[in-house]
PDB file of N, CA and C in Angstrom:
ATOM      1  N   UNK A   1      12.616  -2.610  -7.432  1.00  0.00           N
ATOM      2  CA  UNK A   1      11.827  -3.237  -6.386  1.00  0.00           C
ATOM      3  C   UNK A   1      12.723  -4.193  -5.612  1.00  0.00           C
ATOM      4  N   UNK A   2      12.203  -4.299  -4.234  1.00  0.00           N
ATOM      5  CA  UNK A   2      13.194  -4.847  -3.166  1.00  0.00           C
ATOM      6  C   UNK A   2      12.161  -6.512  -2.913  1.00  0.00           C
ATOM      7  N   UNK A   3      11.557  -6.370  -3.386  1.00  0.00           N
ATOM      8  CA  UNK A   3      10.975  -7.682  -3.332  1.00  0.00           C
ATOM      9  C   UNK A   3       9.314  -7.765  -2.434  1.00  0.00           C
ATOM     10  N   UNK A   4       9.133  -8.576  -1.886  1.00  0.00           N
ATOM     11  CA  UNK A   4       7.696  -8.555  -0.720  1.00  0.00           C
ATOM     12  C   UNK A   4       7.955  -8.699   0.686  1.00  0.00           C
ATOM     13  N   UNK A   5       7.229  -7.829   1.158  1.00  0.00           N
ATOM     14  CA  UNK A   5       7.469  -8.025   2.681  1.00  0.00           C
ATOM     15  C   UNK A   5       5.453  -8.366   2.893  1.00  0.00           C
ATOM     16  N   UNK A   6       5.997  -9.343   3.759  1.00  0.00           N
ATOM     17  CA  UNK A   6       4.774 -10.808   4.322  1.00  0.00           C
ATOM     18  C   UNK A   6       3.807  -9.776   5.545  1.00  0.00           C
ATOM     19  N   UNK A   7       2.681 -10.390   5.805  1.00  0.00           N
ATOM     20  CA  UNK A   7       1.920  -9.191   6.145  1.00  0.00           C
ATOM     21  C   UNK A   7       2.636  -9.304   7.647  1.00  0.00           C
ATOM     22  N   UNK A   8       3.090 -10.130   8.927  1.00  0.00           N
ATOM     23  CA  UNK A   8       3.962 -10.024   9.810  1.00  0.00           C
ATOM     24  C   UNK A   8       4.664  -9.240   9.765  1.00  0.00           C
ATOM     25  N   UNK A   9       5.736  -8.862   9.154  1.00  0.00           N
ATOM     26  CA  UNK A   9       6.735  -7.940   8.707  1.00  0.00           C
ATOM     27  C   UNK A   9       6.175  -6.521   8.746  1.00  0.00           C
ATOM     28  N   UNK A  10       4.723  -6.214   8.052  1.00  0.00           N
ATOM     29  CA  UNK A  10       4.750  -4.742   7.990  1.00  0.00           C
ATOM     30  C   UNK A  10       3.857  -4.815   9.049  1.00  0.00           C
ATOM     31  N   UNK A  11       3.473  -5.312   9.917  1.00  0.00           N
ATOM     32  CA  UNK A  11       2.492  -5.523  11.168  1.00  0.00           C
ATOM     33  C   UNK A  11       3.324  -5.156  12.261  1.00  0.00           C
ATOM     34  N   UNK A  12       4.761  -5.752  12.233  1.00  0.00           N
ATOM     35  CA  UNK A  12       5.522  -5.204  12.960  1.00  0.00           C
ATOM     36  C   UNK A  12       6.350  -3.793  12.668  1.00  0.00           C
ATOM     37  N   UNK A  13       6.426  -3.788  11.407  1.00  0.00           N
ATOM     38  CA  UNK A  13       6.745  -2.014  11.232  1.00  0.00           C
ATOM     39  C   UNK A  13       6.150  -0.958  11.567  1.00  0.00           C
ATOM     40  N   UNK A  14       4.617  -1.661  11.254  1.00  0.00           N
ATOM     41  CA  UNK A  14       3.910  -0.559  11.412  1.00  0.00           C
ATOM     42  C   UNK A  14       3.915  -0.310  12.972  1.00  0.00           C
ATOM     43  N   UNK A  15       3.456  -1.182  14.120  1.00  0.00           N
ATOM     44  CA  UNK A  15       3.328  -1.165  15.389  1.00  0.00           C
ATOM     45  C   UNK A  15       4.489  -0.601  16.228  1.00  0.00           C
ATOM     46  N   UNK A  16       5.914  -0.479  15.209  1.00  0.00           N
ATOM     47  CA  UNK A  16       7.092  -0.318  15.854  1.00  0.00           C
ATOM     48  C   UNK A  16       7.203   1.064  15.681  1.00  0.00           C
ATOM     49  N   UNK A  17       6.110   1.763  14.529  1.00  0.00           N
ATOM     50  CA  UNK A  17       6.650   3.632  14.391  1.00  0.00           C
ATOM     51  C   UNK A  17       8.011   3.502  13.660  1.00  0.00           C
ATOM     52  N   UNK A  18       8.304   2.280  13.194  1.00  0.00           N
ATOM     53  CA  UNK A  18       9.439   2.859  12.260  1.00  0.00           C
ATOM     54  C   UNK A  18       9.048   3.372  11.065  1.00  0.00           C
ATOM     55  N   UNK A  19       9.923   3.775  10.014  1.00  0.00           N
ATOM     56  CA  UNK A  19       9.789   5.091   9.068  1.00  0.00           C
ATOM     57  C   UNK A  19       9.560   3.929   8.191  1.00  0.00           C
ATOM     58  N   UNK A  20       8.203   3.799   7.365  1.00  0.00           N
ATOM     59  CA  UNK A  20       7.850   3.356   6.303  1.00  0.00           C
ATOM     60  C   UNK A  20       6.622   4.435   6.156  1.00  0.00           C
ATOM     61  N   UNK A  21       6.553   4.326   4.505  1.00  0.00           N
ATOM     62  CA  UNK A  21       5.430   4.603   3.702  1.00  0.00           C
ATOM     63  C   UNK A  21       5.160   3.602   3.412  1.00  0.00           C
ATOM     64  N   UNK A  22       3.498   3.340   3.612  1.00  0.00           N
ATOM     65  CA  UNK A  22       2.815   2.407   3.208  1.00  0.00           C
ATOM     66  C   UNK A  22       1.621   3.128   1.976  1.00  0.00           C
ATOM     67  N   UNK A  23       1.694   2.669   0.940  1.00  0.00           N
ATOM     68  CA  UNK A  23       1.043   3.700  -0.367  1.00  0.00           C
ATOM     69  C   UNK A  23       0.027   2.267  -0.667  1.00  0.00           C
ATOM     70  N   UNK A  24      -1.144   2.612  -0.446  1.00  0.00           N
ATOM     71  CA  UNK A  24      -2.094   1.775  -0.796  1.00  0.00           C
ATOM     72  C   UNK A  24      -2.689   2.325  -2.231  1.00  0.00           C
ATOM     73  N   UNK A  25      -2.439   1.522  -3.467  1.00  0.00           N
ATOM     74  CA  UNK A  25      -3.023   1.870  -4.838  1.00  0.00           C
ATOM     75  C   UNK A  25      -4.568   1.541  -5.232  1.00  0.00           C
ATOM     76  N   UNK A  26      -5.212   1.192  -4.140  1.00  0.00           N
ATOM     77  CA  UNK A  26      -6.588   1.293  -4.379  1.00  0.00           C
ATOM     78  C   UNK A  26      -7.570   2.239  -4.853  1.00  0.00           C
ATOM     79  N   UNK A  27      -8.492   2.287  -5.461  1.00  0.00           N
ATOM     80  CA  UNK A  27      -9.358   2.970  -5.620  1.00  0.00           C
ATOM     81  C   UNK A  27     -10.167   3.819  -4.143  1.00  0.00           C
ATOM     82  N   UNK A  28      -9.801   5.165  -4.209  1.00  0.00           N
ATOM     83  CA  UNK A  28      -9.897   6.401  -3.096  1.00  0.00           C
ATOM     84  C   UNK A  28     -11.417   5.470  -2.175  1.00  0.00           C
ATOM     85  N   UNK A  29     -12.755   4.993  -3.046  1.00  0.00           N
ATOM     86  CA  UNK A  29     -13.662   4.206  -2.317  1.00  0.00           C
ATOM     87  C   UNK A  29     -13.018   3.417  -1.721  1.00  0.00           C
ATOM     88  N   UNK A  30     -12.230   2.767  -1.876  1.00  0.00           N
ATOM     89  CA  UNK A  30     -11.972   1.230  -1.703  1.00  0.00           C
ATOM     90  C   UNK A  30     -11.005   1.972   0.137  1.00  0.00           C
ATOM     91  N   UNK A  31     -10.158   2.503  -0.297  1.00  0.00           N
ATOM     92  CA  UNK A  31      -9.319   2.972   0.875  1.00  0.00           C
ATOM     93  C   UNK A  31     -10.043   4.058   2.305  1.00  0.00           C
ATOM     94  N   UNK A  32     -10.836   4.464   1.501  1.00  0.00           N
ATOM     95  CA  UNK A  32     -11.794   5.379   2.641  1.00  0.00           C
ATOM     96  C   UNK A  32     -12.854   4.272   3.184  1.00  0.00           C
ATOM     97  N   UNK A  33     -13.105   2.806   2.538  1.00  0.00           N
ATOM     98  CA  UNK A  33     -13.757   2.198   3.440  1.00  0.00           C
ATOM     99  C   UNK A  33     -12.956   1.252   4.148  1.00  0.00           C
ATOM    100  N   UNK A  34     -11.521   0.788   4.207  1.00  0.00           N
ATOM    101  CA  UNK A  34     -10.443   0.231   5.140  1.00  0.00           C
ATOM    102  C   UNK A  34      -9.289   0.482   4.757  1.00  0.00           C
ATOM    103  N   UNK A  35      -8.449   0.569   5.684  1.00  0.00           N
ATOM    104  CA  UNK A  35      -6.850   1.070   5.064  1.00  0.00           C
ATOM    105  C   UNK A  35      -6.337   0.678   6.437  1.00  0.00           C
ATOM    106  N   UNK A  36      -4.774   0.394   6.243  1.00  0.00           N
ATOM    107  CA  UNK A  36      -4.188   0.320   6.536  1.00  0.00           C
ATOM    108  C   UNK A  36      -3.223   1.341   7.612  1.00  0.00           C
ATOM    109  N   UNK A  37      -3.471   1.256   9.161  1.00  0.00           N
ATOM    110  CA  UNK A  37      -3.205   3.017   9.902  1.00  0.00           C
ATOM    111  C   UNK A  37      -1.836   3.811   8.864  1.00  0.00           C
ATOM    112  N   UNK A  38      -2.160   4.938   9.095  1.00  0.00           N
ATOM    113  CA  UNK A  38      -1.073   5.909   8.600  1.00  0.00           C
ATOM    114  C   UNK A  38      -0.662   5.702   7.212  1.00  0.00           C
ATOM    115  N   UNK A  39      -1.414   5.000   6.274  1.00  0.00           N
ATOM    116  CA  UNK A  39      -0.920   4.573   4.873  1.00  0.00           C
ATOM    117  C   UNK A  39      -1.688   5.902   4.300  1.00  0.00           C
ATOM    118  N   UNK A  40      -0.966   6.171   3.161  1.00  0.00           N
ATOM    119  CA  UNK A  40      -1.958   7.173   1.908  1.00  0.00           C
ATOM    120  C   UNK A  40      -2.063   6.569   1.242  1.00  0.00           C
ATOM    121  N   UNK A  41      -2.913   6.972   0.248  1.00  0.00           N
ATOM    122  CA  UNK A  41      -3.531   6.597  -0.812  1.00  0.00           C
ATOM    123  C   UNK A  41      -3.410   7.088  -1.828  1.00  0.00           C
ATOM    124  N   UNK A  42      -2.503   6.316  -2.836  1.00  0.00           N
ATOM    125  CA  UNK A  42      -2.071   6.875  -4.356  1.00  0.00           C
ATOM    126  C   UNK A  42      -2.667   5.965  -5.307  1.00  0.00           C
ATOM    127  N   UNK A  43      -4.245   5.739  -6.007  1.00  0.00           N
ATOM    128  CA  UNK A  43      -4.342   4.887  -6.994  1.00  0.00           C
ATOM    129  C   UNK A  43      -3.734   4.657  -8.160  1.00  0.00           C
ATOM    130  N   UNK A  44      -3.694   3.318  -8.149  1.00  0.00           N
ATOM    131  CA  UNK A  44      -2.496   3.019  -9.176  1.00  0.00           C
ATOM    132  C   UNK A  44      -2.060   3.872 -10.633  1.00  0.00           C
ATOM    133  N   UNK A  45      -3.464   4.332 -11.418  1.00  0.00           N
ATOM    134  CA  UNK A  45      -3.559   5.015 -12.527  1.00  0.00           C
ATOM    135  C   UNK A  45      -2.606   6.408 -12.201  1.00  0.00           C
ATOM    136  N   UNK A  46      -2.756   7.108 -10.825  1.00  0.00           N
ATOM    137  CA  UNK A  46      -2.246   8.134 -10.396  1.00  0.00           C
ATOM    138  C   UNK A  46      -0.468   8.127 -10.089  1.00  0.00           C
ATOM    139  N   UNK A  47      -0.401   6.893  -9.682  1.00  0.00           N
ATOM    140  CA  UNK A  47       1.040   6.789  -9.519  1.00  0.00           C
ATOM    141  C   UNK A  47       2.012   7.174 -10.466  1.00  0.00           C
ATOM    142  N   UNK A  48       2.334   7.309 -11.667  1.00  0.00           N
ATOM    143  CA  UNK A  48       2.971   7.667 -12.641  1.00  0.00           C
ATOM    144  C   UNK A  48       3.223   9.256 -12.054  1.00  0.00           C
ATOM    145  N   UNK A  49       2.288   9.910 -12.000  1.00  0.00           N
ATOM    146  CA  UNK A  49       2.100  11.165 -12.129  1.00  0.00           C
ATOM    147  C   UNK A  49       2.300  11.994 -10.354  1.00  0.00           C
ATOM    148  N   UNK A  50       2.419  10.898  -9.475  1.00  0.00           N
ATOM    149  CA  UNK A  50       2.820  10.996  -7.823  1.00  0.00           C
ATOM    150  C   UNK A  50       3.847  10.764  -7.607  1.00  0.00           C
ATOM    151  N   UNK A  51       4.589   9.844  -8.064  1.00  0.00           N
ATOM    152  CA  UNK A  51       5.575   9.085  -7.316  1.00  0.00           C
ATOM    153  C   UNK A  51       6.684  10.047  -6.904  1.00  0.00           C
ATOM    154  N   UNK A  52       6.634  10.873  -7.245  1.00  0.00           N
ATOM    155  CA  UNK A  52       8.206  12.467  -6.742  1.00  0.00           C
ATOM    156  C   UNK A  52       7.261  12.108  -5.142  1.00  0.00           C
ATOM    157  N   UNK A  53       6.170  11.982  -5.092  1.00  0.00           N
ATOM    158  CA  UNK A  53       5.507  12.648  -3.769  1.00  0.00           C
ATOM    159  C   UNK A  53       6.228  11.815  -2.642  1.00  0.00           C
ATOM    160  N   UNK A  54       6.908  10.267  -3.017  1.00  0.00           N
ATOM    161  CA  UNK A  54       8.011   9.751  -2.176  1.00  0.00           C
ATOM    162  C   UNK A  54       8.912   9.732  -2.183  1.00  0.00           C
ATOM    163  N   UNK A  55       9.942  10.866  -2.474  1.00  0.00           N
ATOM    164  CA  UNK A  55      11.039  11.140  -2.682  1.00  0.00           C
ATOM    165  C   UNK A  55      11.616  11.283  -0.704  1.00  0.00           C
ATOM    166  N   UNK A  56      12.693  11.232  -0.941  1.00  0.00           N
ATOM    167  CA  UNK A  56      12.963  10.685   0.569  1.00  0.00           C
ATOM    168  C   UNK A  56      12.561   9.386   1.688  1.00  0.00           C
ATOM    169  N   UNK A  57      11.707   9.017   1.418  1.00  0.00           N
ATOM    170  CA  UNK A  57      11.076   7.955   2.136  1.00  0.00           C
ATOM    171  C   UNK A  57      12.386   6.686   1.913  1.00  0.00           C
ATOM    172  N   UNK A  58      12.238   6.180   3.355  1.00  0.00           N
ATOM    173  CA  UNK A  58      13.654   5.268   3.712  1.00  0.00           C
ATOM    174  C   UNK A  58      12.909   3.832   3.379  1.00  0.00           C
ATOM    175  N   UNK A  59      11.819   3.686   3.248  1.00  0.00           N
ATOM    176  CA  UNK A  59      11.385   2.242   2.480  1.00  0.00           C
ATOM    177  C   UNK A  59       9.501   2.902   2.187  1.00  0.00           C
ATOM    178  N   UNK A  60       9.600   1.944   1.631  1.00  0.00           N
ATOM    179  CA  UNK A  60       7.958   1.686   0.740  1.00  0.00           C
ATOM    180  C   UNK A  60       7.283   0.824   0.679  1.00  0.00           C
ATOM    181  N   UNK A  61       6.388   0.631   1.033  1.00  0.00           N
ATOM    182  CA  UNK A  61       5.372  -0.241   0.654  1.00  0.00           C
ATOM    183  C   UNK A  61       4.418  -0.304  -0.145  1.00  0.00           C
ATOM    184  N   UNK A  62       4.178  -1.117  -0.945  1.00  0.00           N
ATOM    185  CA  UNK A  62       2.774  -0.660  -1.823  1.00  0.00           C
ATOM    186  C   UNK A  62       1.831  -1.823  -1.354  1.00  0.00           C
ATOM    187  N   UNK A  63       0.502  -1.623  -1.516  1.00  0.00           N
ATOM    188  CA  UNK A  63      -0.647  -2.285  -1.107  1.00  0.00           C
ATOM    189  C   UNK A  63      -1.728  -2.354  -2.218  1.00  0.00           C
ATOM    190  N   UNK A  64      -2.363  -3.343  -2.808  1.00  0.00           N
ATOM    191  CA  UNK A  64      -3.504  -3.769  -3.167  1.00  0.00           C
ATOM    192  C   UNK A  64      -4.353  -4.796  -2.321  1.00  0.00           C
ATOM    193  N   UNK A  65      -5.423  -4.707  -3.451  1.00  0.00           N
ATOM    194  CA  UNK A  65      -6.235  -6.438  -2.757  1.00  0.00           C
ATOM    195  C   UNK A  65      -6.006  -7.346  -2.496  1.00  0.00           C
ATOM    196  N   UNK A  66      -5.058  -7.818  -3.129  1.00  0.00           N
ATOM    197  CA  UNK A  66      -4.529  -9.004  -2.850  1.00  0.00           C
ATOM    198  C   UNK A  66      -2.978  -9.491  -3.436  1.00  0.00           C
ATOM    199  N   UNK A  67      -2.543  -8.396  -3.579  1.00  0.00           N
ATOM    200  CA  UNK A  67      -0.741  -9.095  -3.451  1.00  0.00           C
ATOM    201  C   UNK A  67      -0.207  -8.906  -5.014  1.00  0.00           C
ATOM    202  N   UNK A  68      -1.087  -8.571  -6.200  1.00  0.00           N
ATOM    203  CA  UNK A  68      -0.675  -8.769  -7.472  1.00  0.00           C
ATOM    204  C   UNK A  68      -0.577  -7.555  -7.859  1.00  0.00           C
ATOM    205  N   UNK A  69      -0.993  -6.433  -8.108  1.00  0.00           N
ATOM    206  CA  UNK A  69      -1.183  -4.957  -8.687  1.00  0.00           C
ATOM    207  C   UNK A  69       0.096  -4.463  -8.194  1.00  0.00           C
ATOM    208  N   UNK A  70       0.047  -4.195  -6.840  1.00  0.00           N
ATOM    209  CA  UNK A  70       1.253  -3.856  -5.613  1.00  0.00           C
ATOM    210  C   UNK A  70       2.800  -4.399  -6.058  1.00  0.00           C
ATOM    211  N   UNK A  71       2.761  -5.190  -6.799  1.00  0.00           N
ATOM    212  CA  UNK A  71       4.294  -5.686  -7.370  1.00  0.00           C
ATOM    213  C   UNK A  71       4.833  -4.947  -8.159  1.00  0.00           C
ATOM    214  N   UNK A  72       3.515  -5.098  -9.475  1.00  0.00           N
ATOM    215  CA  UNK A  72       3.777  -3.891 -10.302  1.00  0.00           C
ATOM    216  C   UNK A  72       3.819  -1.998 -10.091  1.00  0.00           C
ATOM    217  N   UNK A  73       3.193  -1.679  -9.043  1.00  0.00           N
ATOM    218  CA  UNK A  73       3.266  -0.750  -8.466  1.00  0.00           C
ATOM    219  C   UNK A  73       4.635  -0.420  -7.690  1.00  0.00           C
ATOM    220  N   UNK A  74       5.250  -1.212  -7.315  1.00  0.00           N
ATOM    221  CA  UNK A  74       6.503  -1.165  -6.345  1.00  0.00           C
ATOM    222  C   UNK A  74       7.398  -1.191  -7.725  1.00  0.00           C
ATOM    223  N   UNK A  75       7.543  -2.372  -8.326  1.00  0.00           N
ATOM    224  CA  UNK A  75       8.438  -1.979  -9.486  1.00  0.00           C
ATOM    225  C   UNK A  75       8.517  -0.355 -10.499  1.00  0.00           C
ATOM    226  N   UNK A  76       7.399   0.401 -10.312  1.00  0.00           N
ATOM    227  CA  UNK A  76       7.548   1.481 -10.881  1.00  0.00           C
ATOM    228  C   UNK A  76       8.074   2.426  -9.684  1.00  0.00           C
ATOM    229  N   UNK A  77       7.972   2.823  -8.524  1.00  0.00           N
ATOM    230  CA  UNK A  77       8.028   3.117  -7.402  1.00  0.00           C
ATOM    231  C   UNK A  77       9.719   3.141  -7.557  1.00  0.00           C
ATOM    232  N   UNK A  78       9.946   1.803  -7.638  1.00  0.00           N
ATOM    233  CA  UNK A  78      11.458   1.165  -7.105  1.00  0.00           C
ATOM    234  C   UNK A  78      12.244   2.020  -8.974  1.00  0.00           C
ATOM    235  N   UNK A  79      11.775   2.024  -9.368  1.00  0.00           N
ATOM    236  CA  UNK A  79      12.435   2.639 -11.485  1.00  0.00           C
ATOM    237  C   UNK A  79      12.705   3.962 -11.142  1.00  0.00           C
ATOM    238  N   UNK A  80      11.742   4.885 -10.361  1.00  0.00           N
ATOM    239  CA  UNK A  80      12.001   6.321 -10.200  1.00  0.00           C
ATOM    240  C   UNK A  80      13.189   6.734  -9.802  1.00  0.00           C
ATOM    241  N   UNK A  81      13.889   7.602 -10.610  1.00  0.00           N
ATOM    242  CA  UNK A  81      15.054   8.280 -10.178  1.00  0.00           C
ATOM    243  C   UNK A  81      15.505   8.533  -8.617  1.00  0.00           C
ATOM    244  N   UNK A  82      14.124   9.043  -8.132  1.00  0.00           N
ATOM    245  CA  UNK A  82      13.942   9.997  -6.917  1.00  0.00           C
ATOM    246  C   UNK A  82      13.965   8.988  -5.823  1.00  0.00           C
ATOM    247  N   UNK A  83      13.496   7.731  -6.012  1.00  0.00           N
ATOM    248  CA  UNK A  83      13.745   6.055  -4.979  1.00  0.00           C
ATOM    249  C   UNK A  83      14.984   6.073  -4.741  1.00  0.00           C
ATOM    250  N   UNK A  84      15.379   6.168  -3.645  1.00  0.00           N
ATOM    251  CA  UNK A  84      16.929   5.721  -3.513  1.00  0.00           C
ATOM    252  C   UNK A  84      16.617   4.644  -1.765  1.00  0.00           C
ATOM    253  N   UNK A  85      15.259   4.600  -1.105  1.00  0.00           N
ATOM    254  CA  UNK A  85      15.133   3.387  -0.291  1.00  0.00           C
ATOM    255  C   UNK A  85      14.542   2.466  -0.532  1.00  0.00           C
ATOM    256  N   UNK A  86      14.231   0.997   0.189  1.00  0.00           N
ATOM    257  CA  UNK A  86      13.589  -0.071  -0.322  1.00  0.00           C
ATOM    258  C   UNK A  86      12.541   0.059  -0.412  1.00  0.00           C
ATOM    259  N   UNK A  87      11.992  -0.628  -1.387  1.00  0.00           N
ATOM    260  CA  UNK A  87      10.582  -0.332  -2.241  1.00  0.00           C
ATOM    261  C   UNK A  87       9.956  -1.942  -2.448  1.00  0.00           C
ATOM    262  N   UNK A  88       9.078  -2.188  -1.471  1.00  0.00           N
ATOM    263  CA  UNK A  88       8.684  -3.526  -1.653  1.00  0.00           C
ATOM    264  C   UNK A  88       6.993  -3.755  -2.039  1.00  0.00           C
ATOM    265  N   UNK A  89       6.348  -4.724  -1.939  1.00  0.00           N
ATOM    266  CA  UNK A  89       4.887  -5.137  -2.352  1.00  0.00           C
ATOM    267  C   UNK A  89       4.456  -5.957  -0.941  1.00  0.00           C
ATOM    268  N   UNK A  90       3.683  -5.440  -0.530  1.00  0.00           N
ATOM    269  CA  UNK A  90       2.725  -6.367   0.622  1.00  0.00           C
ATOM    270  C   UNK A  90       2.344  -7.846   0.196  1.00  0.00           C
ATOM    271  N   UNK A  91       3.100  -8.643  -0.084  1.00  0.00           N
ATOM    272  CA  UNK A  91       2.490 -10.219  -0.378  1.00  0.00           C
ATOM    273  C   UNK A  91       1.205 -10.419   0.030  1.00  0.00           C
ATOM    274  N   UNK A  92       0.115 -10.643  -0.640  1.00  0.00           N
ATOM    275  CA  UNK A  92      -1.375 -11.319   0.236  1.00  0.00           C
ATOM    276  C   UNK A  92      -2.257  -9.801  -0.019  1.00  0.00           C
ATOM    277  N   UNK A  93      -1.620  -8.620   0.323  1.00  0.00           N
ATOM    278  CA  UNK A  93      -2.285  -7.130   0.008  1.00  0.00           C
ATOM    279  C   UNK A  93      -3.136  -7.590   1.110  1.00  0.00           C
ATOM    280  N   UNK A  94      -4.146  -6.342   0.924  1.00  0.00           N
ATOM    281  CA  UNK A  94      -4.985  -5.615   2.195  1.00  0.00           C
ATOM    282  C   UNK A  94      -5.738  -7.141   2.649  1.00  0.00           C
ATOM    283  N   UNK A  95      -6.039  -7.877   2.109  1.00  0.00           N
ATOM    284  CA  UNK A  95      -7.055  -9.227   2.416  1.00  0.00           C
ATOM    285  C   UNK A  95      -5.747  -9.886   3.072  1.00  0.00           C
ATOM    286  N   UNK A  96      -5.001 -10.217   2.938  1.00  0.00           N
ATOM    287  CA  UNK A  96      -3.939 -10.931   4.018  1.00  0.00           C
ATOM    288  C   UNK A  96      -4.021 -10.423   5.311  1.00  0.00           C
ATOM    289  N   UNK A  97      -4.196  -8.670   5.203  1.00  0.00           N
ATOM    290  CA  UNK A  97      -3.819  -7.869   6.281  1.00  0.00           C
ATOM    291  C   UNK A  97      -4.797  -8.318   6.985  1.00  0.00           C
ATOM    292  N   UNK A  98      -6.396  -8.323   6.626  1.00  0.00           N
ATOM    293  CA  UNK A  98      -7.340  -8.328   7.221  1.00  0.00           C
ATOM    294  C   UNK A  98      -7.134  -9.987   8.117  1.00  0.00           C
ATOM    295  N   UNK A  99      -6.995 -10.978   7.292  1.00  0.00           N
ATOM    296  CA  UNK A  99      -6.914 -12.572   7.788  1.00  0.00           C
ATOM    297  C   UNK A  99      -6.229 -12.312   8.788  1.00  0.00           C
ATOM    298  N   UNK A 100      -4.878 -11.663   8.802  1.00  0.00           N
ATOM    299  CA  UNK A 100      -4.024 -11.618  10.383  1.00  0.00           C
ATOM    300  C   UNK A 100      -4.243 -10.862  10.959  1.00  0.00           C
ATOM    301  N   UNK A 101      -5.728 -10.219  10.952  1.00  0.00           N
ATOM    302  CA  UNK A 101      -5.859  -9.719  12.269  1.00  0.00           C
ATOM    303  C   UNK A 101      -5.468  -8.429  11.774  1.00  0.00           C
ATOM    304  N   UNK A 102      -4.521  -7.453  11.260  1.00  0.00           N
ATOM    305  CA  UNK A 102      -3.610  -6.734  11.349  1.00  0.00           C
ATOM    306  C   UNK A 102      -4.790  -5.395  11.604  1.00  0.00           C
ATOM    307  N   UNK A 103      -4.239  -4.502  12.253  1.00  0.00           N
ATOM    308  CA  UNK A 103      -5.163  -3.270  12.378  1.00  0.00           C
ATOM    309  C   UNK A 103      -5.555  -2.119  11.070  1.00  0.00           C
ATOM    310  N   UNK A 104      -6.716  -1.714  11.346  1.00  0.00           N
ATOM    311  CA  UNK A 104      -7.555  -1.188  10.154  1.00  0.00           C
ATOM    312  C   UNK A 104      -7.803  -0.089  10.437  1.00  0.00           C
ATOM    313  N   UNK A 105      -7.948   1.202   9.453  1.00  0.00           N
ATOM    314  CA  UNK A 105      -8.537   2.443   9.814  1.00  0.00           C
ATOM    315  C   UNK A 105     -10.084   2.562   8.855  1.00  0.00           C
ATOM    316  N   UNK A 106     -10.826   2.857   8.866  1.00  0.00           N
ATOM    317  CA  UNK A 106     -12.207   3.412   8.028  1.00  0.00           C
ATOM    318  C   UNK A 106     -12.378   5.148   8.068  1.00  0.00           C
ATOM    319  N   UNK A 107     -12.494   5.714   6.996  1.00  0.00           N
ATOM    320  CA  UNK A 107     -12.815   7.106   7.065  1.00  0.00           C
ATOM    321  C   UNK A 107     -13.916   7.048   6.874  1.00  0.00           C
ATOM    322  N   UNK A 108     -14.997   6.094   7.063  1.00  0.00           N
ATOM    323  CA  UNK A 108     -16.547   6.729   7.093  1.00  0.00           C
ATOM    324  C   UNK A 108     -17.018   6.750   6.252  1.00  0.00           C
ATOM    325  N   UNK A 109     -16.837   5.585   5.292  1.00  0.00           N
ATOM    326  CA  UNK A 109     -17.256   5.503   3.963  1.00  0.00           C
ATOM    327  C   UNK A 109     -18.798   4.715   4.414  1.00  0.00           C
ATOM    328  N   UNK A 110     -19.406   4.462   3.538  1.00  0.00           N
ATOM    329  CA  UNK A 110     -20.618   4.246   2.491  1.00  0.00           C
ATOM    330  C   UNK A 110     -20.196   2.632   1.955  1.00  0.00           C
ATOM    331  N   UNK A 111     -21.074   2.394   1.613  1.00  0.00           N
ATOM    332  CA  UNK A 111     -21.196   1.486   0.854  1.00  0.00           C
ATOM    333  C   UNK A 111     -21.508   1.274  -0.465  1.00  0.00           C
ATOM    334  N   UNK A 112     -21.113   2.342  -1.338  1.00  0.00           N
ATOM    335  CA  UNK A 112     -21.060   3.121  -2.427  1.00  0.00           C
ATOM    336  C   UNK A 112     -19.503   2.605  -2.993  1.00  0.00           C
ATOM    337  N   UNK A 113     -19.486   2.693  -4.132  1.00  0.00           N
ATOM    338  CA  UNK A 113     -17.653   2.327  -4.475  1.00  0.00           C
ATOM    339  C   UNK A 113     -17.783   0.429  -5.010  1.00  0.00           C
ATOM    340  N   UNK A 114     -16.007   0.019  -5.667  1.00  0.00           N
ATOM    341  CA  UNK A 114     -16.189  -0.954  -6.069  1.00  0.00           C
ATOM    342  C   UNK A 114     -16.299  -1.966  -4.916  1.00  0.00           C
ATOM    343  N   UNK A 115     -16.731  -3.282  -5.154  1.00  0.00           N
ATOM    344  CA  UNK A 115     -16.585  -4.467  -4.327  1.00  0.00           C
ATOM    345  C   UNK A 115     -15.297  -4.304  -3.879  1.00  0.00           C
ATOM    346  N   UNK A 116     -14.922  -4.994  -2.696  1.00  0.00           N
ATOM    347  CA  UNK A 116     -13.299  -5.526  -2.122  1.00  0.00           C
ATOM    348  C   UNK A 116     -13.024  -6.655  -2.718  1.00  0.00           C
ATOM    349  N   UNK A 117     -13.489  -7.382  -3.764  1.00  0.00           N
ATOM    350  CA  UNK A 117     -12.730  -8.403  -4.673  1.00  0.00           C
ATOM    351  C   UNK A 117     -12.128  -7.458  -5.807  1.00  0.00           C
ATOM    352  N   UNK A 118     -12.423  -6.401  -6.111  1.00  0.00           N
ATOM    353  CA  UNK A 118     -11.984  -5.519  -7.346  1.00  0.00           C
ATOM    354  C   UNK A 118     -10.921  -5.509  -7.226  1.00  0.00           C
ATOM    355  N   UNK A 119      -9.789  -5.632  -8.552  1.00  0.00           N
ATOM    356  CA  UNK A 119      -8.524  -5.920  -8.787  1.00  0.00           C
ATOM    357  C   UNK A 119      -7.976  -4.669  -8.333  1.00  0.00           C
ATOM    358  N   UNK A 120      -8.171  -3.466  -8.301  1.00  0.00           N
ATOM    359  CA  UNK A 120      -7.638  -2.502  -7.705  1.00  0.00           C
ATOM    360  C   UNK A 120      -8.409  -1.357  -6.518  1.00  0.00           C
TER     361      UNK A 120
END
C-alpha cells in the first residue's frame, strides 16, 4: 500500500480522466445506492478471490464508509503479486466524498440493503 489519497486528490483524478481504478468494497446495496462515477464494486469479503481482476491498473483506489476498511483493503490489493501500480485508501471513504461535494452515481436502488453507517 502507497498510503491515502485525501478526497481532493481523487476529485481531481477523477474529473481529470486520468487512469485510476477506484474499487469501492462496499456491500453491492450499499454501492448501487451511491458510488463514486466510473468506480466498480468489489466487496471486501470478495476481494481475496478478485484482486487478479486489477492486474495492470497504473494506480488504485479503494473506498469504504468511512476511511478504515479501505486501508486494509488497499494493503491486500498493494501484497498481490499482480500490483505492480500505486495502491492507496480514500482517507474519510465515500462520507468524506459526499461532505466535499464530490460527484455521485445511483443505479436505482431501493431502500432495501444495509444503513450508510454500516462498516462495510
Amino acid at each position: 500500500m502507497d498510503g491515502e489519497i485525501s478526497v481532493a486528490e481523487l476529485v481531481e483524478l477523477v474529473e481529470s480522466g486520468d487512469d485510476v481504478e477506484v474499487v469501492d468494497i462496499r456491500p453491492p446495496e450499499a454501492f448501487t445506492r451511491e458510488h463514486i462515477p466510473g468506480s466498480r464494486n468489489i466487496p471486501f469479503a470478495e476481494l481475496p478471490n478478485r484482486v487478479e481482476e486489477l492486474n495492470g491498473a497504473d494506480r488504485v483506489v479503494t473506498v469504504c464508509p468511512h476511511g478504515k476498511a479501505s486501508v486494509q483493503a488497499a494493503r491486500l490489493v498493494g501484497s498481490y503479486e499482480g500490483t505492480d501500480g500505486t495502491v492507496e485508501s480514500l482517507a474519510e471513504g465515500i462520507d468524506g466524498w459526499r461532505e466535499a461535494d464530490g460527484p455521485l452515481e445511483s443505479d436505482g436502488a431501493t431502500d432495501e440493503g444495509p444503513e450508510p453507517d454500516a462498516p462495510f
